[in-house]
N, C-alpha and C. Protein backbone atom coordinates (compact mmCIF):
# COMPACT_ATOMS: atom_id res chain seq x y z
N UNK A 1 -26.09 2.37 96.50
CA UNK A 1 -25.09 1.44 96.98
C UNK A 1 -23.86 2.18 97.48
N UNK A 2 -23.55 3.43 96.92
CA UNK A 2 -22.41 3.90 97.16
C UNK A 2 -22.54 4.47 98.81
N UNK A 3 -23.74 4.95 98.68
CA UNK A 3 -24.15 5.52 100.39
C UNK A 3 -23.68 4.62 101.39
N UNK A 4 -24.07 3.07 101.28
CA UNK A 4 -23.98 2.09 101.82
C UNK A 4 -22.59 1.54 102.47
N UNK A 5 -21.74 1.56 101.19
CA UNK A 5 -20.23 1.33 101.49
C UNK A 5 -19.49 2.09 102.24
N UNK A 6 -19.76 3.72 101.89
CA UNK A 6 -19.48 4.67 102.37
C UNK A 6 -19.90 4.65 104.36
N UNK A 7 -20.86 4.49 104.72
CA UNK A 7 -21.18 4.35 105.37
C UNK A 7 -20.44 3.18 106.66
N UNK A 8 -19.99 2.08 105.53
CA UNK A 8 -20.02 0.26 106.28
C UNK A 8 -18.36 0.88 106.57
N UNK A 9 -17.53 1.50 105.60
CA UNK A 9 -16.01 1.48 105.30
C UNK A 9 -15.62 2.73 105.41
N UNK A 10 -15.85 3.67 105.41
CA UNK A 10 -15.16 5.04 105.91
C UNK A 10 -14.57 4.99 107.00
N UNK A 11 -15.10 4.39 108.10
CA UNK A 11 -14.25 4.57 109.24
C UNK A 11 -12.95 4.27 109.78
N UNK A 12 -12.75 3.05 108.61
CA UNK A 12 -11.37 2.38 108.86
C UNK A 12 -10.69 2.09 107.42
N UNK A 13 -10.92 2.49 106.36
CA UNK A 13 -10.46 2.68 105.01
C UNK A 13 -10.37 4.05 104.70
N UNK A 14 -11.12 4.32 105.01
CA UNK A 14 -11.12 6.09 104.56
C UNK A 14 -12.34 6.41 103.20
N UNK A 15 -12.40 7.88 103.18
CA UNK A 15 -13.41 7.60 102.25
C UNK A 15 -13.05 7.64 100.95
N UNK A 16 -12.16 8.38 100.73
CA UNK A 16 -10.73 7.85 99.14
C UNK A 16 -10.91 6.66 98.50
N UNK A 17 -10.47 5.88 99.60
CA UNK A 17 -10.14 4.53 99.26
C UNK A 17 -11.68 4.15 98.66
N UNK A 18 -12.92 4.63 99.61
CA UNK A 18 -14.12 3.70 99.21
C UNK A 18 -14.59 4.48 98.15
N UNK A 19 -14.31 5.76 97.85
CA UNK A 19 -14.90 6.12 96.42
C UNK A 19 -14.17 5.67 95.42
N UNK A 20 -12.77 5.18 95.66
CA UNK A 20 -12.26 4.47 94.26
C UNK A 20 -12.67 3.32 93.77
N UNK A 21 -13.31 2.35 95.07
CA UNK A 21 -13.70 0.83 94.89
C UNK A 21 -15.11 1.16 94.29
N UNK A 22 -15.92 2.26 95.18
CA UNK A 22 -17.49 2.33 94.47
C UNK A 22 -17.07 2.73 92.55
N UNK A 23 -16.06 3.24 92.22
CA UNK A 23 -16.35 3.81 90.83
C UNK A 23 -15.73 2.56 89.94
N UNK A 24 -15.33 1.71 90.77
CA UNK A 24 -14.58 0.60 90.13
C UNK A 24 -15.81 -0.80 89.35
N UNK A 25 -15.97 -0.71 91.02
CA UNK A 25 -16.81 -1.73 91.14
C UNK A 25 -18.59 -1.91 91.60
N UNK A 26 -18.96 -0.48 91.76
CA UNK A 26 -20.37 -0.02 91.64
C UNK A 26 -20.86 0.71 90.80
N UNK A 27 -20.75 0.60 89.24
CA UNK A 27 -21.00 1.03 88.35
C UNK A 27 -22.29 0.40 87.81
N UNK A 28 -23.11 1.29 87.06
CA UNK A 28 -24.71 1.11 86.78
C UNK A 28 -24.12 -0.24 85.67
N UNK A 29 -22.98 -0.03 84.93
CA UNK A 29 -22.89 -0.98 83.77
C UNK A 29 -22.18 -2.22 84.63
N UNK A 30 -21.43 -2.24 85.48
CA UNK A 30 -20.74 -3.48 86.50
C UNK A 30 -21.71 -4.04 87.07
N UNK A 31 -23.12 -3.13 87.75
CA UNK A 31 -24.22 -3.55 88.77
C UNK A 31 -24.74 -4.62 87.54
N UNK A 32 -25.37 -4.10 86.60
CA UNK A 32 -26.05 -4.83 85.68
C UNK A 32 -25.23 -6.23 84.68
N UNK A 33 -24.23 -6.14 84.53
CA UNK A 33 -23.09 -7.36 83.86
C UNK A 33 -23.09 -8.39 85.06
N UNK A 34 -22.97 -8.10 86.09
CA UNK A 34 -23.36 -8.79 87.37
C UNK A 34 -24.56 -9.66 87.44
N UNK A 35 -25.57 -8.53 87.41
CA UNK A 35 -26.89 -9.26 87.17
C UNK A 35 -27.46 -9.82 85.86
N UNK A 36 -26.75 -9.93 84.71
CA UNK A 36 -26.94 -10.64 83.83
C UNK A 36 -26.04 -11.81 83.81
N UNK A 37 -25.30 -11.83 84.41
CA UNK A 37 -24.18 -12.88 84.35
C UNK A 37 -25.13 -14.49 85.33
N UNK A 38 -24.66 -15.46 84.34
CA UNK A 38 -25.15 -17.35 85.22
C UNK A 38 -24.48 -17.45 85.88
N UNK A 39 -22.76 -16.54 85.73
CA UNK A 39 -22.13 -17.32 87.02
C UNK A 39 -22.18 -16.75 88.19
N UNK A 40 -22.78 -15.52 88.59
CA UNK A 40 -23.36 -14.73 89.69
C UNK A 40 -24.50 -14.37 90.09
N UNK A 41 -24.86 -14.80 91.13
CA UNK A 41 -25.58 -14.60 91.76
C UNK A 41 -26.31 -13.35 92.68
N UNK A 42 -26.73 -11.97 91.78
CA UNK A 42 -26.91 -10.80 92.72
C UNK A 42 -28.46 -10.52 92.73
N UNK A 43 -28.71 -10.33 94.15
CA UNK A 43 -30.00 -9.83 94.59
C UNK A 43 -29.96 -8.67 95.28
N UNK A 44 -30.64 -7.64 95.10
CA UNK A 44 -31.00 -6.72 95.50
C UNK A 44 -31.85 -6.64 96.55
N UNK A 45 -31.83 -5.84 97.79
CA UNK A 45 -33.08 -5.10 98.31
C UNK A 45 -33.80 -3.73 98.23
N UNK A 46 -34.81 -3.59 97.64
CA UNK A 46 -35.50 -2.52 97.33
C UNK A 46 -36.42 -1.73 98.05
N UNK A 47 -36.53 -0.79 98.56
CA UNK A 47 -37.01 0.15 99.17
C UNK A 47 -37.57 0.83 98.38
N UNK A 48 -38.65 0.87 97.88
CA UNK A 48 -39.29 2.34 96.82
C UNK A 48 -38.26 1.92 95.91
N UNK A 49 -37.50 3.22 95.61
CA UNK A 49 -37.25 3.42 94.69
C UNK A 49 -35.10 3.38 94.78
N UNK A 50 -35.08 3.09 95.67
CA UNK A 50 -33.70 2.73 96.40
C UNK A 50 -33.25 1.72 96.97
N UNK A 51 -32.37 1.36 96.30
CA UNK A 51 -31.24 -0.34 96.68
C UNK A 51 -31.02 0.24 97.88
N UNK A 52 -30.96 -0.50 99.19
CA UNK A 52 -31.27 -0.45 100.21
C UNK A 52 -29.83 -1.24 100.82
N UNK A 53 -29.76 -2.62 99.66
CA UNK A 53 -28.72 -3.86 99.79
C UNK A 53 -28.98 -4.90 99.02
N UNK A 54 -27.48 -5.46 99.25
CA UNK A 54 -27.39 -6.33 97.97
C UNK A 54 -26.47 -7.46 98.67
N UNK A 55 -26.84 -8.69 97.89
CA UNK A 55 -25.62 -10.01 98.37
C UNK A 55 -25.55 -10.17 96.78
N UNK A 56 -24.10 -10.68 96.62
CA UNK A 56 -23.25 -10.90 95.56
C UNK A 56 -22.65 -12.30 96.05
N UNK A 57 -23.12 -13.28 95.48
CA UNK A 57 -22.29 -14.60 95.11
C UNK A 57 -22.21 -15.21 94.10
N UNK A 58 -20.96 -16.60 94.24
CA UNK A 58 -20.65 -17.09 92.82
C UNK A 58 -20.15 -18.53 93.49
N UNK A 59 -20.11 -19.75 92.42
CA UNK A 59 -19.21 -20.74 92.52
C UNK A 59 -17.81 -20.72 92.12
N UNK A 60 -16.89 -20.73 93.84
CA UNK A 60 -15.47 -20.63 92.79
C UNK A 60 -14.84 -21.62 92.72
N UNK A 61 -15.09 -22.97 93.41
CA UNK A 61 -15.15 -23.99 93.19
C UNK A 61 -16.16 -25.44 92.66
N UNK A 62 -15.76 -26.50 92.40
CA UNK A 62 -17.04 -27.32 92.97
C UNK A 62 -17.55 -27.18 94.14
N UNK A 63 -18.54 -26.75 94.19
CA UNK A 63 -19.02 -27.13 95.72
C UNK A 63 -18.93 -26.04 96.59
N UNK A 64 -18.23 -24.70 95.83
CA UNK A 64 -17.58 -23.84 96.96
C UNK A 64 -18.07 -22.61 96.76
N UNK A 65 -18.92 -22.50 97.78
CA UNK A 65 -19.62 -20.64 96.93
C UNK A 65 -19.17 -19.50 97.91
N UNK A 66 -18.34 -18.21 97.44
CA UNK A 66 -18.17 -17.05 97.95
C UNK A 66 -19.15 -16.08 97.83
N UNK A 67 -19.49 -15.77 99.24
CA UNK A 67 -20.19 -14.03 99.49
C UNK A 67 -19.20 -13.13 98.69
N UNK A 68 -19.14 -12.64 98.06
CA UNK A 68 -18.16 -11.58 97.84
C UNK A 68 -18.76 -9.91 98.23
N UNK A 69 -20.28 -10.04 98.46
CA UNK A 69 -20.84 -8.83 98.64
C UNK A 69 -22.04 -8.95 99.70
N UNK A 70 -22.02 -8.72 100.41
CA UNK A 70 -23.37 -8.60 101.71
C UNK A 70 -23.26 -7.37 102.03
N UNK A 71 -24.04 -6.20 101.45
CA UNK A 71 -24.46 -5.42 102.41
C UNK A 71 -26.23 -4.98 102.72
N UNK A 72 -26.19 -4.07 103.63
CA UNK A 72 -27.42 -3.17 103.93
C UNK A 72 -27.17 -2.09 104.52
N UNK A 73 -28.17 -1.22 104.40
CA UNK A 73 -28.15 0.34 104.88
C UNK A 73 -28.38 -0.15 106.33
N UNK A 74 -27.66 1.22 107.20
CA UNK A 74 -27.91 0.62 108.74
C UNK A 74 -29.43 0.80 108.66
N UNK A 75 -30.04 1.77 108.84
CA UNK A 75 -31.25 1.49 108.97
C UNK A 75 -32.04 0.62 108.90
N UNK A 76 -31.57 -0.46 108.43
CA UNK A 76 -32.36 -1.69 108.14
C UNK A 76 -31.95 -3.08 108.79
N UNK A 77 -30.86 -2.65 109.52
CA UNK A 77 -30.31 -3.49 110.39
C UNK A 77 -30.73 -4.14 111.44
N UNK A 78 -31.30 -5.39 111.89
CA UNK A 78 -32.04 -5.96 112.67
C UNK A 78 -33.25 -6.39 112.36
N UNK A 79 -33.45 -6.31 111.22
CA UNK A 79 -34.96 -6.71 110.88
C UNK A 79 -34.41 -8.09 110.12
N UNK A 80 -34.00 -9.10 110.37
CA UNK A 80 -33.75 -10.15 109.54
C UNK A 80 -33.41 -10.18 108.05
N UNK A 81 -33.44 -8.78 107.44
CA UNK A 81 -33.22 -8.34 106.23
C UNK A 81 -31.52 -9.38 105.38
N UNK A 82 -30.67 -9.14 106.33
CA UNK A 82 -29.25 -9.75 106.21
C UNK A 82 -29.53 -11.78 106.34
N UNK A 83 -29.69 -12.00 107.19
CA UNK A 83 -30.01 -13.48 107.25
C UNK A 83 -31.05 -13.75 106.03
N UNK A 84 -32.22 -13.08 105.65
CA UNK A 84 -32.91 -13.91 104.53
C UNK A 84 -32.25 -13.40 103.15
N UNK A 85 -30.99 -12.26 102.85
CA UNK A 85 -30.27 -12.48 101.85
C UNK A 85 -29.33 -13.69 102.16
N UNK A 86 -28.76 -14.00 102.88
CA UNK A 86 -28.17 -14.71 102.82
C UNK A 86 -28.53 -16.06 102.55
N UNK A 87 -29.83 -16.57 103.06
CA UNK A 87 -30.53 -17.79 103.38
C UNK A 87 -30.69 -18.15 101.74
N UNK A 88 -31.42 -16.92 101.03
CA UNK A 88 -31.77 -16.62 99.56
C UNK A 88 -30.68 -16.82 98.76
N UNK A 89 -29.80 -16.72 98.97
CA UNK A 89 -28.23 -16.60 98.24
C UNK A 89 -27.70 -17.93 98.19
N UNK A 90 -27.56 -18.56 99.63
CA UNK A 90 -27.12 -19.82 100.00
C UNK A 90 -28.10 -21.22 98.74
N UNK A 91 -29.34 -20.91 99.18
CA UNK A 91 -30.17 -21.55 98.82
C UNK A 91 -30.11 -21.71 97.13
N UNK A 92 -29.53 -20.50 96.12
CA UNK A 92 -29.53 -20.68 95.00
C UNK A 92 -28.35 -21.47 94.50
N UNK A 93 -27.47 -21.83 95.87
CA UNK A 93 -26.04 -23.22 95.32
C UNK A 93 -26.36 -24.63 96.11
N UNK A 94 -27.74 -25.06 95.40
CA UNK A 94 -27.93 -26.27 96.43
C UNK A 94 -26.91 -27.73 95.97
N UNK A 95 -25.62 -27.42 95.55
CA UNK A 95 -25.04 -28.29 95.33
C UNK A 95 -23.78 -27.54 96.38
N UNK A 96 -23.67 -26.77 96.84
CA UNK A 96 -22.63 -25.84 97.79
C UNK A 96 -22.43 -26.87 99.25
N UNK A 97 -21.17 -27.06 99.38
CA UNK A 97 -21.09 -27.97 101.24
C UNK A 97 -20.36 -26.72 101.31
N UNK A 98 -19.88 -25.34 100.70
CA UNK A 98 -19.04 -24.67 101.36
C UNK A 98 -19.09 -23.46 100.99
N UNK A 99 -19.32 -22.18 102.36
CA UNK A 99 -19.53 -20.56 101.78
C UNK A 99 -18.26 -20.09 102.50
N UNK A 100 -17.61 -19.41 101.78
CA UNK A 100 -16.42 -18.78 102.29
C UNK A 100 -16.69 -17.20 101.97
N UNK A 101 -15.95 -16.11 102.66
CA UNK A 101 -15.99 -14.90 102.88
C UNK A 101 -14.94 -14.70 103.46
N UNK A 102 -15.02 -13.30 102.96
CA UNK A 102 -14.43 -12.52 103.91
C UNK A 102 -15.14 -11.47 104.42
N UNK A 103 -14.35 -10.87 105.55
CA UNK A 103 -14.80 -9.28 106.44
C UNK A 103 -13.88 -9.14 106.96
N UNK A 104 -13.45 -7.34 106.62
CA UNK A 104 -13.12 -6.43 107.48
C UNK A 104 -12.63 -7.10 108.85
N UNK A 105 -11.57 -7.33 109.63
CA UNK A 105 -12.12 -7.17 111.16
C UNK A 105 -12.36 -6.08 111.58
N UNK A 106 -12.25 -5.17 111.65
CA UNK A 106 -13.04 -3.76 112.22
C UNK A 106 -14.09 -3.68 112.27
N UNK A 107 -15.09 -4.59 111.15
CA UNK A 107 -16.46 -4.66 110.96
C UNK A 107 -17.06 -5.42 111.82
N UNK A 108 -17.09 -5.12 113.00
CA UNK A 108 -17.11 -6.11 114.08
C UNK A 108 -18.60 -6.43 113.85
N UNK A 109 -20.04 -5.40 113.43
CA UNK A 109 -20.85 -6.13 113.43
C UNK A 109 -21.33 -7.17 112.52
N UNK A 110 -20.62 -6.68 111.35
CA UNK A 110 -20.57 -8.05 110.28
C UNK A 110 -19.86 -9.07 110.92
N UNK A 111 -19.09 -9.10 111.63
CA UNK A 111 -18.54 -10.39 111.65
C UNK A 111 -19.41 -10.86 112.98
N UNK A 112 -20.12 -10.24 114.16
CA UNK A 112 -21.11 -11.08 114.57
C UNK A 112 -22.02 -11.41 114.47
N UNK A 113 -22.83 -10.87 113.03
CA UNK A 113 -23.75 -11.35 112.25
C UNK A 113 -23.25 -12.59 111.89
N UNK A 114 -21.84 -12.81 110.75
CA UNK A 114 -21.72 -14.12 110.74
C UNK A 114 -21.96 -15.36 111.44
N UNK A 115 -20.49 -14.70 112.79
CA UNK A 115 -20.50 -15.88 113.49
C UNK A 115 -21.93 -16.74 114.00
N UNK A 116 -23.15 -15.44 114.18
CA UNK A 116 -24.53 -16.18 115.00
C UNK A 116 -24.83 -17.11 113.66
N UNK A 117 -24.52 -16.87 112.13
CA UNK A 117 -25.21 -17.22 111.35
C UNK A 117 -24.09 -18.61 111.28
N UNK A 118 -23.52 -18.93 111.71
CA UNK A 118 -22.55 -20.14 111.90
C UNK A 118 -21.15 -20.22 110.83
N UNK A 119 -20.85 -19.14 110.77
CA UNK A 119 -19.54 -18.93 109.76
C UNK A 119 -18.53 -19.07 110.95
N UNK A 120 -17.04 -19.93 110.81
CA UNK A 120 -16.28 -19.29 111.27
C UNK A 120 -15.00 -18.99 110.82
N UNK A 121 -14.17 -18.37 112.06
CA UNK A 121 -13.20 -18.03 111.67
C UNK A 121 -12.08 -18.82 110.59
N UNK A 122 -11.35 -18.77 109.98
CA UNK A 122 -10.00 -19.76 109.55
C UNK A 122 -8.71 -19.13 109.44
N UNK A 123 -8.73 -18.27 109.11
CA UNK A 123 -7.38 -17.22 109.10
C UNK A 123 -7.98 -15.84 109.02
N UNK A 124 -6.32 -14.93 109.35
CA UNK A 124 -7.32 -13.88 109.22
C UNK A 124 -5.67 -13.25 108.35
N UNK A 125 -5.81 -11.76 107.68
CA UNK A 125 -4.09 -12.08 106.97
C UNK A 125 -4.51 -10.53 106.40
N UNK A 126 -3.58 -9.65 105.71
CA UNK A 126 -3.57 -8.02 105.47
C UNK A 126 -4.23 -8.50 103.63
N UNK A 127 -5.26 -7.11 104.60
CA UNK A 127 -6.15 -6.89 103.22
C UNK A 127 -5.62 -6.48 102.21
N UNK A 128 -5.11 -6.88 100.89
CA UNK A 128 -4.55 -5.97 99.60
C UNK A 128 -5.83 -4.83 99.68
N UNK A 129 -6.59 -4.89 99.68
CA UNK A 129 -7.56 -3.27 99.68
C UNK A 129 -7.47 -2.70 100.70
N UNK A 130 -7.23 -2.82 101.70
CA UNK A 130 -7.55 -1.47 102.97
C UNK A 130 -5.83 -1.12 103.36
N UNK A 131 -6.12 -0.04 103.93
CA UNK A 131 -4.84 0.19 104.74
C UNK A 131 -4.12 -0.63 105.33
N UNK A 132 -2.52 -0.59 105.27
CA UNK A 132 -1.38 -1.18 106.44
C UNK A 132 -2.23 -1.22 107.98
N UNK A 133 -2.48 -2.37 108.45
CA UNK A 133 -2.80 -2.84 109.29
C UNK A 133 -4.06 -3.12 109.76
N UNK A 134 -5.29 -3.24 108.93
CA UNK A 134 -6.36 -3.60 108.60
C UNK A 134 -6.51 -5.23 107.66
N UNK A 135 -6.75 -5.90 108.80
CA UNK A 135 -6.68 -7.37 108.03
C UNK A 135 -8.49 -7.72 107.82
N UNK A 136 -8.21 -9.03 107.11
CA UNK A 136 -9.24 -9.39 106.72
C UNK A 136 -9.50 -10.46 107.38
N UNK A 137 -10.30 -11.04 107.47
CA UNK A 137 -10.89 -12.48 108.25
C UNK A 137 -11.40 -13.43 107.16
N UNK A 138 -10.92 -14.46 106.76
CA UNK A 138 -11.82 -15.66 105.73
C UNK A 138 -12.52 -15.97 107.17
N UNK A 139 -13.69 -16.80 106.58
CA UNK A 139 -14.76 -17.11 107.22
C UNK A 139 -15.64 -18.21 106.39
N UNK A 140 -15.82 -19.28 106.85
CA UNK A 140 -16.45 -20.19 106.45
C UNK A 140 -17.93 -21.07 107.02
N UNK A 141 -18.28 -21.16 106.25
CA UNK A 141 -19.30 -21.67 106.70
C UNK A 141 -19.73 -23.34 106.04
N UNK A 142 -19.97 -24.50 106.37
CA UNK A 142 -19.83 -26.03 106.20
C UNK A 142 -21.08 -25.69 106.10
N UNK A 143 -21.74 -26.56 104.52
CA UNK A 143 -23.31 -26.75 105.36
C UNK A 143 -23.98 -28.44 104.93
């Protein structure tokens, strides 16, 4: 996973910044409290013997479920891999009318993955995690 982030966020965070979030928040004991936890929702993609990618969601409202985690290795990019985590993810809040997120704007291809996947924009406002002048985009999706 750490390859992954490293990869998605170095270019416009730096890689500092993303090895402090991976030791924070990609820990073998955080990965797994995650995946034992009812109120989250994490699936993995597996390759052999390597997480490949992962979606991370939760209810933070009635009704209101956040992505807080979508990724994949590029290599795996374009094979529908991203849409059937998501589809898979969505599908486990069938009481959800509402997915909210965020992304990077720099992450321009995450965010036109979204938009095709029918998220849109609502604000966009400075990330407390990334650098002075790196904002974030909420993103919603009605379903």
């Amino acid at each position: 996973m750490a390859a992954i982030w490293h990869e998605t966020y170095d270019g416009f965070i730096g890689a500092k910044r993303v090895e402090r979030f991976v030791s924070l928040w990609l820990t073998d004991q955080q990965l797994r409290k995650e995946a034992e936890s009812d109120a989250i929702l994490s699936l993995l993609v597996v390759d052999g013997d390597e997480i490949v990618g992962q979606i991370l969601m939760r209810e933070v409202e009635p009704g209101i479920v956040r992505v807080a985690r979508l990724y994949l290795a590029s290599r795996y990019h374009g094979l529908g891999l991203g849409k059937q985590m998501l589809d898979e993810g969505i599908a486990a809040f069938p009481q959800a009318h509402l997915v909210r997120l965020e992304v990077y704007e720099p992450n321009h291809r995450a965010v036109r993955f979204y938009q095709a996947y029918g998220f849109v924009e609502k604000a966009r406002a400075p990330s407390e995690f990334a650098p002075e002048g790196v904002n974030e985009i909420l993103m919603e999706l009605t379903l």
